[in-house]
PDB file of N, CA and C in Angstrom:
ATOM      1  N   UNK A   1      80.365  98.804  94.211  1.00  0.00           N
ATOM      2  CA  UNK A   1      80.077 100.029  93.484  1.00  0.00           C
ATOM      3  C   UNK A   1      80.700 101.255  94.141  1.00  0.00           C
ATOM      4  N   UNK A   2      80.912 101.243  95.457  1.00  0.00           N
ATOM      5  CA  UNK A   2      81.402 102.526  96.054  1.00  0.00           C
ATOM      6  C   UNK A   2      82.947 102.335  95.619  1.00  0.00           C
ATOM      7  N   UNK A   3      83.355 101.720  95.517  1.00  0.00           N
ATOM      8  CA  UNK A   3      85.025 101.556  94.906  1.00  0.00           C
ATOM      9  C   UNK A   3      85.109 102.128  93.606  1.00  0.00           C
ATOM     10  N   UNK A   4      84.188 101.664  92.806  1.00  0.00           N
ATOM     11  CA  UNK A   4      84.132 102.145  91.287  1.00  0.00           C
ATOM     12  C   UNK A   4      83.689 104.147  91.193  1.00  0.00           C
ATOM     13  N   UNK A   5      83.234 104.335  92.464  1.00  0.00           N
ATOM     14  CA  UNK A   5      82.616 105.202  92.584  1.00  0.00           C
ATOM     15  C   UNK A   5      83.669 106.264  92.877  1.00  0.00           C
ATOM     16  N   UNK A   6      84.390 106.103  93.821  1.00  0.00           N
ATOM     17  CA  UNK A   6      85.619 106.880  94.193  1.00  0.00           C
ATOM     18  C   UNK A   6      86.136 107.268  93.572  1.00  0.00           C
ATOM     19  N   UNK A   7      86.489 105.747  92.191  1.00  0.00           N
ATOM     20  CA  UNK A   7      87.798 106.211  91.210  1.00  0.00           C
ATOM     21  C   UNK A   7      87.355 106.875  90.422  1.00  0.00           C
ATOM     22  N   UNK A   8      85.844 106.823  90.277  1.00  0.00           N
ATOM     23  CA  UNK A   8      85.468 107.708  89.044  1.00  0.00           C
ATOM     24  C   UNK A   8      85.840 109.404  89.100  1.00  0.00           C
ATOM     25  N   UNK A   9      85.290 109.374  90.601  1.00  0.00           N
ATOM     26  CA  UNK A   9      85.130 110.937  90.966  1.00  0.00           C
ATOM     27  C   UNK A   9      86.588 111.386  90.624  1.00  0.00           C
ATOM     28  N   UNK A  10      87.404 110.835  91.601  1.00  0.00           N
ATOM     29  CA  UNK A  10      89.210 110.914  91.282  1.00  0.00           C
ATOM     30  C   UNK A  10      89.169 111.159  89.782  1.00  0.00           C
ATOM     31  N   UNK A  11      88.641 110.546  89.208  1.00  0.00           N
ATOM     32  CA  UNK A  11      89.581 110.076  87.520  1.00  0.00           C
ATOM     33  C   UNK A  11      88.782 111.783  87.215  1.00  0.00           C
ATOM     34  N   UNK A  12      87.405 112.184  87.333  1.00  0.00           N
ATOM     35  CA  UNK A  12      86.621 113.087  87.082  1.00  0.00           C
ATOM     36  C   UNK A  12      87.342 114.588  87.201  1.00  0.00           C
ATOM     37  N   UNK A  13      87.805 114.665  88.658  1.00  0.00           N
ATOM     38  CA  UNK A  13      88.070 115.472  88.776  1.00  0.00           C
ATOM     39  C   UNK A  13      89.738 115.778  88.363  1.00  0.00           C
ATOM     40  N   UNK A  14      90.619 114.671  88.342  1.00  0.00           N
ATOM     41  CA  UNK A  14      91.997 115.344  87.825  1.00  0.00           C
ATOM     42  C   UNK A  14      91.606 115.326  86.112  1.00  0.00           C
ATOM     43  N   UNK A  15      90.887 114.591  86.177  1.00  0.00           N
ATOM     44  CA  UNK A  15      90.593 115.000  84.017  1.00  0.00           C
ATOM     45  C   UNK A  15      89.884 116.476  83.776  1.00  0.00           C
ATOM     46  N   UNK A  16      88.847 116.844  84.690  1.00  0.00           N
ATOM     47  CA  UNK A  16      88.912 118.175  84.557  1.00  0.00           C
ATOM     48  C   UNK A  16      89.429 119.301  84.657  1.00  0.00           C
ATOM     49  N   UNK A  17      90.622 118.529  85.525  1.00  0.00           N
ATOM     50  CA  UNK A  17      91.371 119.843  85.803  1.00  0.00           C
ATOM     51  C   UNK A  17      92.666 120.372  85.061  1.00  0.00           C
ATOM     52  N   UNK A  18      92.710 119.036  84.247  1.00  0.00           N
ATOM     53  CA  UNK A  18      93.528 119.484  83.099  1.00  0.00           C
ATOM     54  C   UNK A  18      93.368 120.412  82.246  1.00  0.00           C
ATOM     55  N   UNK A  19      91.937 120.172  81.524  1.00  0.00           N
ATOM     56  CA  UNK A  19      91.668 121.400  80.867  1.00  0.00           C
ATOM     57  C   UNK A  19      91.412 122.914  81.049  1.00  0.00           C
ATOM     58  N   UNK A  20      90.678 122.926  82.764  1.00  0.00           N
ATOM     59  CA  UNK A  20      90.685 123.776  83.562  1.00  0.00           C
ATOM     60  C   UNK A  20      92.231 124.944  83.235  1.00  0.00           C
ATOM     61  N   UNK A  21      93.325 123.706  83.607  1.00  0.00           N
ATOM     62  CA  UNK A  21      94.656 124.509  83.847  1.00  0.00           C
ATOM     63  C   UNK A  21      95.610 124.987  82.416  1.00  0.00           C
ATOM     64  N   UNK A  22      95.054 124.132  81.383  1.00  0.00           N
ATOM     65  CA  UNK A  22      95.423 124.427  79.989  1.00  0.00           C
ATOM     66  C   UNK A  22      94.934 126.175  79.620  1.00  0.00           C
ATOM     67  N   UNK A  23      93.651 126.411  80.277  1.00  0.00           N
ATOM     68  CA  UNK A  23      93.212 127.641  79.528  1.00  0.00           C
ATOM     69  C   UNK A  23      93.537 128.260  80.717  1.00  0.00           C
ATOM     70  N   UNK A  24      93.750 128.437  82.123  1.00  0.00           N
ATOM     71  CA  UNK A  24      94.461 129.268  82.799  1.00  0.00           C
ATOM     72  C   UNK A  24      95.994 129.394  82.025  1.00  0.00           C
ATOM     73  N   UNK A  25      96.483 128.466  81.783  1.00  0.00           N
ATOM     74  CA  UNK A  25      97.722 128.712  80.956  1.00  0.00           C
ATOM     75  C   UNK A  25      97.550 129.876  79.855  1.00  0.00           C
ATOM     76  N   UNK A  26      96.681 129.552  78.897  1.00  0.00           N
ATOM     77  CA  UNK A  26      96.568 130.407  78.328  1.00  0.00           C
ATOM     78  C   UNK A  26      96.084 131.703  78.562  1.00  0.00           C
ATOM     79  N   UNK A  27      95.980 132.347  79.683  1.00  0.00           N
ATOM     80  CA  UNK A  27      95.768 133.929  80.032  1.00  0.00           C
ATOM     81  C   UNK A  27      96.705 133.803  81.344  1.00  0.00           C
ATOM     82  N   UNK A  28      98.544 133.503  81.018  1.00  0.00           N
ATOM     83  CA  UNK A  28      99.288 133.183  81.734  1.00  0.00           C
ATOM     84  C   UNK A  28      99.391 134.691  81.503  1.00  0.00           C
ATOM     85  N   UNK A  29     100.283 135.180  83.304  1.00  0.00           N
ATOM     86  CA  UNK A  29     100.493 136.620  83.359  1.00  0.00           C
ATOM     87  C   UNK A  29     102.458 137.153  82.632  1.00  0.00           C
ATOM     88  N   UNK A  30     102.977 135.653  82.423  1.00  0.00           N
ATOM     89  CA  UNK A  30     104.141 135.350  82.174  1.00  0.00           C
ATOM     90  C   UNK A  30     104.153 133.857  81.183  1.00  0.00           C
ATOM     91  N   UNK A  31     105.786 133.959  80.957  1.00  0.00           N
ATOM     92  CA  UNK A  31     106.510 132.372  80.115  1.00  0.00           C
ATOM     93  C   UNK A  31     106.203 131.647  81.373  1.00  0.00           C
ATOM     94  N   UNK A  32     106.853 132.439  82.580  1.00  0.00           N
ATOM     95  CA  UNK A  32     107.056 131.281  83.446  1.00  0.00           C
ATOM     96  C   UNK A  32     106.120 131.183  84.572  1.00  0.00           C
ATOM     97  N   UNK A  33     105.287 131.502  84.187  1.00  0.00           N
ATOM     98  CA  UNK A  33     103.411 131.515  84.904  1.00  0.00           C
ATOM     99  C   UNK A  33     102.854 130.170  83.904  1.00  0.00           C
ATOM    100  N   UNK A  34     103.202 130.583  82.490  1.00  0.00           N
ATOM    101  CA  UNK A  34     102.561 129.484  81.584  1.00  0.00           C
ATOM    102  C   UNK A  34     102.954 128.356  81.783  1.00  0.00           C
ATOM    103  N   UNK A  35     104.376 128.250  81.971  1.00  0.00           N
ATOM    104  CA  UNK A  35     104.730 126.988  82.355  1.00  0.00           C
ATOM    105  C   UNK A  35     104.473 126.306  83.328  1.00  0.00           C
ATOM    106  N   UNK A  36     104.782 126.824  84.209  1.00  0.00           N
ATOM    107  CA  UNK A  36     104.073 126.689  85.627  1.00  0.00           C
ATOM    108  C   UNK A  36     102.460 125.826  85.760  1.00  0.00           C
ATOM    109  N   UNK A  37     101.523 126.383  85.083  1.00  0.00           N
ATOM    110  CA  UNK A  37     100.258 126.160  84.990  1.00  0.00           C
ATOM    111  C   UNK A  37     100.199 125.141  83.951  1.00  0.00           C
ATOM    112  N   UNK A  38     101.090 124.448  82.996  1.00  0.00           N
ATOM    113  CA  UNK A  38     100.805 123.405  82.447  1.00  0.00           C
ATOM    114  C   UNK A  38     101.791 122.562  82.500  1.00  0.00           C
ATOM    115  N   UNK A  39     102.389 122.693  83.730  1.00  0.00           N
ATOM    116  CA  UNK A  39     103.370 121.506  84.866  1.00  0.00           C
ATOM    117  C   UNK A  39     102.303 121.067  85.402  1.00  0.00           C
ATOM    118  N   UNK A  40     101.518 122.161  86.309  1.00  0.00           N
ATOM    119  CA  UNK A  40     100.284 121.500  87.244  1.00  0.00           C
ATOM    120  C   UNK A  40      99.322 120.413  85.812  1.00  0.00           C
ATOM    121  N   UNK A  41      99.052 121.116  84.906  1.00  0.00           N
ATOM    122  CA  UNK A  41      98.516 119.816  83.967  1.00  0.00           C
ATOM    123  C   UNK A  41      98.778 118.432  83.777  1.00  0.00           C
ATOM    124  N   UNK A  42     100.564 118.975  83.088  1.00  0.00           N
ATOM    125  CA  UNK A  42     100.639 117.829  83.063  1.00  0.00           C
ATOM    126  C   UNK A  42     100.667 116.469  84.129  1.00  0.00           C
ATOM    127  N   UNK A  43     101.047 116.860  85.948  1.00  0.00           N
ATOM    128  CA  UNK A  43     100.590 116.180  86.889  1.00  0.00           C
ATOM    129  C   UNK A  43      99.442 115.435  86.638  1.00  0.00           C
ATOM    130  N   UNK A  44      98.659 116.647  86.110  1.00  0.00           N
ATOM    131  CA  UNK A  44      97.226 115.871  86.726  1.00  0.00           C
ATOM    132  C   UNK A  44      96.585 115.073  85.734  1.00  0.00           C
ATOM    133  N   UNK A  45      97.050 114.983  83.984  1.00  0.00           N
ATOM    134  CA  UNK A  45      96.992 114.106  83.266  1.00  0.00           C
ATOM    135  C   UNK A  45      97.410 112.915  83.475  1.00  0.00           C
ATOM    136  N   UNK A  46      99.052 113.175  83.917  1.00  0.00           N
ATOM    137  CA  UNK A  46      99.234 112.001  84.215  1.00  0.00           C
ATOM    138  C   UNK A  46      98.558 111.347  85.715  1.00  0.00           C
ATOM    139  N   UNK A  47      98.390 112.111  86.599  1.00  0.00           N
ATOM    140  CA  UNK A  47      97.189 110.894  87.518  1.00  0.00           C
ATOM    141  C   UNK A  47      95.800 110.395  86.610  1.00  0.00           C
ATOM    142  N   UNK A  48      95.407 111.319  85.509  1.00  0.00           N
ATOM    143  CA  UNK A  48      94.665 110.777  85.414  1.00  0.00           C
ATOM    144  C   UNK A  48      94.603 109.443  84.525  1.00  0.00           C
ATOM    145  N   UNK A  49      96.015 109.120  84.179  1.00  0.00           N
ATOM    146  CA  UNK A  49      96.271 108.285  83.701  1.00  0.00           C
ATOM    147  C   UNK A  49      96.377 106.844  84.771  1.00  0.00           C
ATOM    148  N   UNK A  50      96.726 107.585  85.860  1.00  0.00           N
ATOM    149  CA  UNK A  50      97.413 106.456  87.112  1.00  0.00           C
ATOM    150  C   UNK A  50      95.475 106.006  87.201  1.00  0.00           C
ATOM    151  N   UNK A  51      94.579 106.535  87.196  1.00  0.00           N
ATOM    152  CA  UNK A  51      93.581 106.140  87.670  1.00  0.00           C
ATOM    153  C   UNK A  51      92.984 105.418  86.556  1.00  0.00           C
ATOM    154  N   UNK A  52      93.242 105.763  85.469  1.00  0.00           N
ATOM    155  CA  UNK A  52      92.858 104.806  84.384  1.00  0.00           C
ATOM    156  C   UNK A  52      93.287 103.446  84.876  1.00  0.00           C
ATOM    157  N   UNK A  53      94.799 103.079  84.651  1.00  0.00           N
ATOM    158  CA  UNK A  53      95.366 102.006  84.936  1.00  0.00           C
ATOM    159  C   UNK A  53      94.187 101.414  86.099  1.00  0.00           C
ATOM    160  N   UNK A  54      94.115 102.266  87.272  1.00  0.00           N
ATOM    161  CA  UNK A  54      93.719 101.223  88.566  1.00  0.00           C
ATOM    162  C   UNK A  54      92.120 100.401  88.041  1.00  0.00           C
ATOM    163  N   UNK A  55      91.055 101.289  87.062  1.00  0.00           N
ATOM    164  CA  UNK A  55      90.311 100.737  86.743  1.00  0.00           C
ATOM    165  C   UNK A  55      90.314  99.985  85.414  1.00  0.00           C
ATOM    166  N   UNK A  56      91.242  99.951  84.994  1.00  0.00           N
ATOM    167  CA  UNK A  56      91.296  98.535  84.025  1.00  0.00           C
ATOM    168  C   UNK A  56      91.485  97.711  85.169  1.00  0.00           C
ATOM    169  N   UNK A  57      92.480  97.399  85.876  1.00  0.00           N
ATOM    170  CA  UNK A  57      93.049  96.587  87.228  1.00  0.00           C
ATOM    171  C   UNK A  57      91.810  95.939  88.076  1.00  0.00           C
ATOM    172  N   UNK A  58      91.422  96.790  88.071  1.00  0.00           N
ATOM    173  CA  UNK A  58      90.450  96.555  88.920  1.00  0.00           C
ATOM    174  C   UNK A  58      88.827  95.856  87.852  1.00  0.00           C
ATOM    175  N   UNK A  59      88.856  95.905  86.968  1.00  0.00           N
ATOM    176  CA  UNK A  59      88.359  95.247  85.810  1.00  0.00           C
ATOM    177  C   UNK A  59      86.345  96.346  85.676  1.00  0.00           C
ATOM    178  N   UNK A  60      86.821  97.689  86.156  1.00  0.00           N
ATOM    179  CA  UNK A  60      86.247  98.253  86.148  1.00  0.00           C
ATOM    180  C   UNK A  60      85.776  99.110  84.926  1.00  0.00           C
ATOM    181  N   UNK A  61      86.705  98.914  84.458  1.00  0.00           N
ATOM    182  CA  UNK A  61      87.266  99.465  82.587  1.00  0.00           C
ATOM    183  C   UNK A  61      87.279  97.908  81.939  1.00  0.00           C
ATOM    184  N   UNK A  62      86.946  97.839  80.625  1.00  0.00           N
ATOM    185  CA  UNK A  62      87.730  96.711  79.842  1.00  0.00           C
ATOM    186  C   UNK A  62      89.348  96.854  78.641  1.00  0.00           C
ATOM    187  N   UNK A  63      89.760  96.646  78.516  1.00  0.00           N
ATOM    188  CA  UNK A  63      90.587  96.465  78.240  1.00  0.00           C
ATOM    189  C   UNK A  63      91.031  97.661  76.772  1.00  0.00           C
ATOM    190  N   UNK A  64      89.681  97.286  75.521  1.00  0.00           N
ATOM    191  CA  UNK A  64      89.169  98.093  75.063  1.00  0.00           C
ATOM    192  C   UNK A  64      88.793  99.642  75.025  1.00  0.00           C
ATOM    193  N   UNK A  65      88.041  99.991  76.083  1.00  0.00           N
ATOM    194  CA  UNK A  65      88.047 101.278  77.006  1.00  0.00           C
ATOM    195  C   UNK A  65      89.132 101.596  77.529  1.00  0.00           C
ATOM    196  N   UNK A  66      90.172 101.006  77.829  1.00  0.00           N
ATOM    197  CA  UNK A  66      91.028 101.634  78.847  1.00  0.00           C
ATOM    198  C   UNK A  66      91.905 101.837  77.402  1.00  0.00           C
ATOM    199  N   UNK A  67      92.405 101.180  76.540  1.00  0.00           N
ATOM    200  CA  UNK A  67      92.956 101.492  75.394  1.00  0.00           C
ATOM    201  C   UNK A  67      92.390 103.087  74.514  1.00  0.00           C
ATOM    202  N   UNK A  68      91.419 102.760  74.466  1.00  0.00           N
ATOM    203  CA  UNK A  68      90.656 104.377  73.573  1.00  0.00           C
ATOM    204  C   UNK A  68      90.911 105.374  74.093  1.00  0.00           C
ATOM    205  N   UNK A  69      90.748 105.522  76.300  1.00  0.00           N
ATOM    206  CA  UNK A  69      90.667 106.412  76.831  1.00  0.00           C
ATOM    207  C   UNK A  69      92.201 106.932  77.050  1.00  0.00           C
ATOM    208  N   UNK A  70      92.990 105.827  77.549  1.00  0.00           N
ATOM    209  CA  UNK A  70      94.559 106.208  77.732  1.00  0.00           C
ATOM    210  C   UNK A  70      95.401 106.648  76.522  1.00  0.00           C
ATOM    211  N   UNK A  71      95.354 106.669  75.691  1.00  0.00           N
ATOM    212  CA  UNK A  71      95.735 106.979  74.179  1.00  0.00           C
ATOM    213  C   UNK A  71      95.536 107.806  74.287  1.00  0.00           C
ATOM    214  N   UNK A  72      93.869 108.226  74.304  1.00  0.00           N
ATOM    215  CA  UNK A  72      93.979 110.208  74.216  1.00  0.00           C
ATOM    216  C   UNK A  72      94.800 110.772  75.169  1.00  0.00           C
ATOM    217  N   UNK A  73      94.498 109.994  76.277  1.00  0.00           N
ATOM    218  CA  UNK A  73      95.349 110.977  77.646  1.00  0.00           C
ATOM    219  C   UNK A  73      96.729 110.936  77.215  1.00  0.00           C
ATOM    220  N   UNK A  74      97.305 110.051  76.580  1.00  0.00           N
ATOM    221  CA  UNK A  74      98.700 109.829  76.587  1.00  0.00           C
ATOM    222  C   UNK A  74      99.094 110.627  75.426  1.00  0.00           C
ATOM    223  N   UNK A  75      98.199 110.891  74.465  1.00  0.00           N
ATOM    224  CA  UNK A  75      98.568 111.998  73.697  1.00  0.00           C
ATOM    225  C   UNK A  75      98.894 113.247  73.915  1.00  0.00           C
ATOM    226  N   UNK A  76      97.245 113.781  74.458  1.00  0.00           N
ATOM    227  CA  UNK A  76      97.262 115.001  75.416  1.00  0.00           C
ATOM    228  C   UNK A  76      98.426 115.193  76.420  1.00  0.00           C
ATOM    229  N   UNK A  77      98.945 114.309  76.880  1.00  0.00           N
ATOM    230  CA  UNK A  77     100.444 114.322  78.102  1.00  0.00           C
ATOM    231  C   UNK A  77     101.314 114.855  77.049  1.00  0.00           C
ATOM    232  N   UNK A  78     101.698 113.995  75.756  1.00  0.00           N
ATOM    233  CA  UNK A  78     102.851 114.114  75.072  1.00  0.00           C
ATOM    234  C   UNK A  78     102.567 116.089  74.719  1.00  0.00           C
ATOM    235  N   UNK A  79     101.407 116.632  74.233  1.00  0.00           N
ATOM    236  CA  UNK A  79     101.161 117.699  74.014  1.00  0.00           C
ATOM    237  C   UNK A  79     101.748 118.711  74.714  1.00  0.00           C
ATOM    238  N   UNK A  80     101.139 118.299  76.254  1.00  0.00           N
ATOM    239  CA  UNK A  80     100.770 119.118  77.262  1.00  0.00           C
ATOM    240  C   UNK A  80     103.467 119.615  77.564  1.00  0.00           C
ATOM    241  N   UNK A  81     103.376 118.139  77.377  1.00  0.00           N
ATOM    242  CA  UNK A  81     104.873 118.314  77.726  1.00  0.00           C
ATOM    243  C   UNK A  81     105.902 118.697  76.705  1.00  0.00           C
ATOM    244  N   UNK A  82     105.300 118.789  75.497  1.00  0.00           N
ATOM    245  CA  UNK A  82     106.033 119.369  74.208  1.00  0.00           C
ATOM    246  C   UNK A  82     105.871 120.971  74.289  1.00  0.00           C
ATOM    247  N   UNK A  83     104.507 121.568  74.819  1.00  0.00           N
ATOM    248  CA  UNK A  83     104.550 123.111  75.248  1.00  0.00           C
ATOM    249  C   UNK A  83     105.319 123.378  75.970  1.00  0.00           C
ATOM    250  N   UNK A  84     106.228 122.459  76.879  1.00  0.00           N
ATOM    251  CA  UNK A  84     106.716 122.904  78.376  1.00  0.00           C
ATOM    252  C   UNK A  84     107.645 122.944  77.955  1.00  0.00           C
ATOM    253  N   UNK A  85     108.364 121.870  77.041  1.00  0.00           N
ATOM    254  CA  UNK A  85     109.781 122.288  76.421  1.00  0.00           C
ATOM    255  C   UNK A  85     110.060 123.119  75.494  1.00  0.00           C
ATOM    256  N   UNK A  86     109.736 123.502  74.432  1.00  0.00           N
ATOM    257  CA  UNK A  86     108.992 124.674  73.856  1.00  0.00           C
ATOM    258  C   UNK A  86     108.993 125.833  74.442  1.00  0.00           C
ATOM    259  N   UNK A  87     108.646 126.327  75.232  1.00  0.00           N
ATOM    260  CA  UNK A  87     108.368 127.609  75.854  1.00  0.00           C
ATOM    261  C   UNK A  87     109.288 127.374  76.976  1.00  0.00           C
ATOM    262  N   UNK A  88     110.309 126.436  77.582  1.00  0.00           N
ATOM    263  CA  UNK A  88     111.441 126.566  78.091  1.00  0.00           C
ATOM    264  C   UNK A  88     112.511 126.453  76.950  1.00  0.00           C
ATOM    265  N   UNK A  89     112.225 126.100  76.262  1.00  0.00           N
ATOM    266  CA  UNK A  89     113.725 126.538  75.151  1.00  0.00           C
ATOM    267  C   UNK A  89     113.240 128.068  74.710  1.00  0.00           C
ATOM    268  N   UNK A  90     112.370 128.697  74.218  1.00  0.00           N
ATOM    269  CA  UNK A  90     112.494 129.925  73.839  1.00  0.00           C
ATOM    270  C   UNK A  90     112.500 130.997  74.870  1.00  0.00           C
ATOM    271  N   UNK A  91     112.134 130.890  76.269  1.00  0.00           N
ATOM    272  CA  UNK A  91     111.829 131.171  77.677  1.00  0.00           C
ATOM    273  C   UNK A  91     113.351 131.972  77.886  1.00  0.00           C
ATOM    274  N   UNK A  92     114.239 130.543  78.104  1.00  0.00           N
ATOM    275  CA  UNK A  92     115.551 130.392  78.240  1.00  0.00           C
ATOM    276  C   UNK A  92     116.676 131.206  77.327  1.00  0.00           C
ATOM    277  N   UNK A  93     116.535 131.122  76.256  1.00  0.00           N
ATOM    278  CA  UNK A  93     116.909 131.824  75.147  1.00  0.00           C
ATOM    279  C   UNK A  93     117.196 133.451  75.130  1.00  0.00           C
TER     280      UNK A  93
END
């Protein structure tokens, strides 16, 4: 249980901090403050994806769960990285 316990906290805290850094994005002081602040997102989506993986792996997740939960995340990533190009093509411009 202390193994399951770790990853949770891990998985807990980079999943919160995604959203955390989405709405700092949004009261960005700049383009390239905004971007900036949902680079750090998208990092931390994607760990929180890396920690998904370890608890399916670890058969801590089922297979099921890890499908429902990684989908959203993997959506939310595709999101999080379509703003970044987006606001570096008009940034740039």
């Amino acid at each position: 249980m202390k193994k399951e316990n770790i990853m949770s906290k891990q998985l807990l805290r980079s999943g919160t901090a995604v959203g955390a850094l989405v709405r700092e994005a949004q009261n960005a002081e700049s383009k390239a403050d905004f971007i900036h602040k949902l680079g750090i997102a998208q990092k931390e989506c994607n760990e929180s994806i890396s920690w998904l993986e370890l608890l399916l792996e670890t058969s801590f997740l089922n297979k099921k769960e890890f499908a429902d939960i990684s989908d959203d995340a993997n959506s939310l990533l595709k999101m999080i990285r379509s703003a970044i190009i987006t606001t570096k093509s008009t940034h740039n411009s």
